[in-house]
Each structure stands twice: as structure tokens, then as C-alpha cells.
C-alpha atoms as a PDB file:
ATOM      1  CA  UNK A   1     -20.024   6.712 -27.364  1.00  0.00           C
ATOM      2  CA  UNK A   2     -18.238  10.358 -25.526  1.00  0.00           C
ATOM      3  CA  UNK A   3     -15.476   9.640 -23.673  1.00  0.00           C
ATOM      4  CA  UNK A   4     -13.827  12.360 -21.042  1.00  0.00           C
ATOM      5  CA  UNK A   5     -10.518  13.585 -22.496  1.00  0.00           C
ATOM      6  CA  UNK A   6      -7.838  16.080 -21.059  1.00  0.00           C
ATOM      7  CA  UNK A   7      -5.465  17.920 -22.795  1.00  0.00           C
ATOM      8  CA  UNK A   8      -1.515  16.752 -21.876  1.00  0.00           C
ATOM      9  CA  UNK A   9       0.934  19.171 -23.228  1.00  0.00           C
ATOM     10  CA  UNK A  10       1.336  22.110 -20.558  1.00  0.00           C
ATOM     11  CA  UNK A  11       1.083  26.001 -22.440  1.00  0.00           C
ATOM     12  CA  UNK A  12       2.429  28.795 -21.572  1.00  0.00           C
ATOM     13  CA  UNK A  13       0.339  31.973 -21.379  1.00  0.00           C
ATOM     14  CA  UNK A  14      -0.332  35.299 -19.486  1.00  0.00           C
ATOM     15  CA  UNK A  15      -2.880  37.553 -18.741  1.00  0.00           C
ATOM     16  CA  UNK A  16      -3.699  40.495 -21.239  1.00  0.00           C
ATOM     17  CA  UNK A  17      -3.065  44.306 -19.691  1.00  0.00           C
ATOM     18  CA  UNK A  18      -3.638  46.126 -22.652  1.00  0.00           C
ATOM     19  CA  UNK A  19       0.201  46.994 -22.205  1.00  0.00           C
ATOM     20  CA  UNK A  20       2.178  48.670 -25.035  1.00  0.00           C
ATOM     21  CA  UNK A  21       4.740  45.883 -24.087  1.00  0.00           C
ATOM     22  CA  UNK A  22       2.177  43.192 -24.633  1.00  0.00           C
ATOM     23  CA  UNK A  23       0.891  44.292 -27.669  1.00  0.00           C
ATOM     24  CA  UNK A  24       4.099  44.254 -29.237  1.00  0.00           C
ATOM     25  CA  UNK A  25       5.065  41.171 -28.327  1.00  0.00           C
ATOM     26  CA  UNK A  26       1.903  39.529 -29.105  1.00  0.00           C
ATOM     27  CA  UNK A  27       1.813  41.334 -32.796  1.00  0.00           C
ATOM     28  CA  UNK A  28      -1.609  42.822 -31.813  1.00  0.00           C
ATOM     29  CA  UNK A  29      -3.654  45.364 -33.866  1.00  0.00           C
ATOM     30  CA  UNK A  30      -5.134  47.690 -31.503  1.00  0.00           C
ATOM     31  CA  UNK A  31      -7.912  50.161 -31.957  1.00  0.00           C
ATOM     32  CA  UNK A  32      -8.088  52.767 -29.285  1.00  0.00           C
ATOM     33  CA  UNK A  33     -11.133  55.449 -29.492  1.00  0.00           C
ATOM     34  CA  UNK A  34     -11.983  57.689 -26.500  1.00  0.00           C
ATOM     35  CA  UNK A  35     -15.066  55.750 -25.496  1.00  0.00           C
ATOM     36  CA  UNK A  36     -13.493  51.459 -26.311  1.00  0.00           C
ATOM     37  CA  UNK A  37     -10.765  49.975 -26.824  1.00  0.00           C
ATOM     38  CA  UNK A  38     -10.472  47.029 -29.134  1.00  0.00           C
ATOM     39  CA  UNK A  39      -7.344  44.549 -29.655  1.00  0.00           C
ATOM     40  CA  UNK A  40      -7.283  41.912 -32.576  1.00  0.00           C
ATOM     41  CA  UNK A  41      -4.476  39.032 -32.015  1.00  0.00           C
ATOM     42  CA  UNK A  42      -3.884  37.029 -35.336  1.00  0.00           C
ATOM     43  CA  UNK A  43      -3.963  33.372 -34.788  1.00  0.00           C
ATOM     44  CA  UNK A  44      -3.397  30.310 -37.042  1.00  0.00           C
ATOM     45  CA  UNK A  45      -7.685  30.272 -37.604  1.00  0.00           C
ATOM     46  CA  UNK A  46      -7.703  34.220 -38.390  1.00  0.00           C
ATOM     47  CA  UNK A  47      -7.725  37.496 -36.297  1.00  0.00           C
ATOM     48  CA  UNK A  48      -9.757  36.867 -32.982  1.00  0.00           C
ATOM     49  CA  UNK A  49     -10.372  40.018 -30.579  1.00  0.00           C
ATOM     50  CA  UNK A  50      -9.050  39.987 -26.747  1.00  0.00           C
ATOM     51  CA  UNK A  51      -9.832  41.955 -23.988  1.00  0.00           C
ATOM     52  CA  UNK A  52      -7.958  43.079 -21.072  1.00  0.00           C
ATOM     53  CA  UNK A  53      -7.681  40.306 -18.822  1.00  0.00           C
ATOM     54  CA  UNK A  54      -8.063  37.884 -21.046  1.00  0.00           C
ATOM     55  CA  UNK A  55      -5.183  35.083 -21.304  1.00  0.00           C
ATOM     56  CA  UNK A  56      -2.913  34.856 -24.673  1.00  0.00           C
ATOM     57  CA  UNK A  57      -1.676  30.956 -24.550  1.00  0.00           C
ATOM     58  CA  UNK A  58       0.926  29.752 -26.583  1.00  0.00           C
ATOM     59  CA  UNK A  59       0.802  26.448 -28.277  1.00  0.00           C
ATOM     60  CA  UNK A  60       3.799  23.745 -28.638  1.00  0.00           C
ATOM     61  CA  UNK A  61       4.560  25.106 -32.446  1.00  0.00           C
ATOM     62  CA  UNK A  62       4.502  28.875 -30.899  1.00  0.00           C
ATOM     63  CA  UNK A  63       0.989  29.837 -32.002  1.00  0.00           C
ATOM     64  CA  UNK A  64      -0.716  32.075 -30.380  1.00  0.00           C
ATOM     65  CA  UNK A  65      -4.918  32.214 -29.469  1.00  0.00           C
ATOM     66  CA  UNK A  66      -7.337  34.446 -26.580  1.00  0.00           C
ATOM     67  CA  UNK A  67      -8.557  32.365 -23.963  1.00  0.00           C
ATOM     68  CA  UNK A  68     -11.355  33.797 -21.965  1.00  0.00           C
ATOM     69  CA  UNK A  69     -10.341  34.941 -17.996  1.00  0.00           C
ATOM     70  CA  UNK A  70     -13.650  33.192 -16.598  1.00  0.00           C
ATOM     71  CA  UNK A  71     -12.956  29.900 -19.054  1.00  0.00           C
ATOM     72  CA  UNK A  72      -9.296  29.952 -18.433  1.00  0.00           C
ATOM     73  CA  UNK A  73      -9.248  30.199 -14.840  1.00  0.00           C
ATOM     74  CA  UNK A  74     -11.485  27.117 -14.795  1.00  0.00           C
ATOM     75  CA  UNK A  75      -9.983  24.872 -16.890  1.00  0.00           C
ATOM     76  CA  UNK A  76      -6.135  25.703 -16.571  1.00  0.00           C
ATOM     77  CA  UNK A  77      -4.208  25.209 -13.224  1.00  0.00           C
ATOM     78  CA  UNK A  78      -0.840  27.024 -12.986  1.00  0.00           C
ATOM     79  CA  UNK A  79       2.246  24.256 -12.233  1.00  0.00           C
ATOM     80  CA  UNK A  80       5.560  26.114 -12.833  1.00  0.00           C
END
């Protein structure tokens, strides 16, 4: 039997501007061409691409993942 769980350890995370700053911080390989621009973050599970406005969480042990604007801002609720 499925049973309904919810995740109970707040993150912390921001949204992704495609910011010199951010890619810094966030260790991200970016690939900027004329006509696209492409930025890889490196998680624990391998590289995994994010776009600009995209949200980079951060986990309890510090790790780092792309979360999806559309996804995130239906399944995470600010509380800070």
C-alpha cells in the first residue's frame, strides 16, 4: 500500500540569475555561445544542467541539486 509522505527538514535555496556571482558560488560550469547559454551544476548524482530561474537548494550535508521554477514553486513554501 502508498502512503502520502512530506519531506521535514527545511532547505535553503535561491533562484538562478545566470549571475557571475552565482556561478561562482555554486561551482558551475558555464557554456556561453552567442545564440544559448548552458550552465552545468555538479551534484552528489553527477553534473545536472540549470537554467536561469531555476532554484539551486541546498541539502542538510551542504549538497547542492537544480530544482525546476514551475516544480519548486509548487511544492516549496518560503518560512524564514
Amino acid at each position: 500500500m502508498q502512503h502520502k509522505y512530506k519531506k521535514i527538514v527545511p532547505i535553503e535555496a535561491e533562484q538562478f540569475d545566470g549571475s557571475d556571482e552565482m556561478i561562482e558560488k555554486y561551482d558551475i560550469e558555464a557554456s556561453v555561445t552567442i545564440f544559448i547559454s548552458q550552465y552545468v551544476l555538479t551534484t552528489k548524482e553527477g553534473p545536472m544542467y540549470v537554467h536561469t530561474g531555476d532554484y539551486i537548494a541546498t541539502g542538510v550535508n551542504g549538497e547542492h541539486w537544480a530544482i525546476d521554477q514551475d516544480i519548486f514553486e509548487r511544492t516549496y513554501e518560503r518560512v524564514d
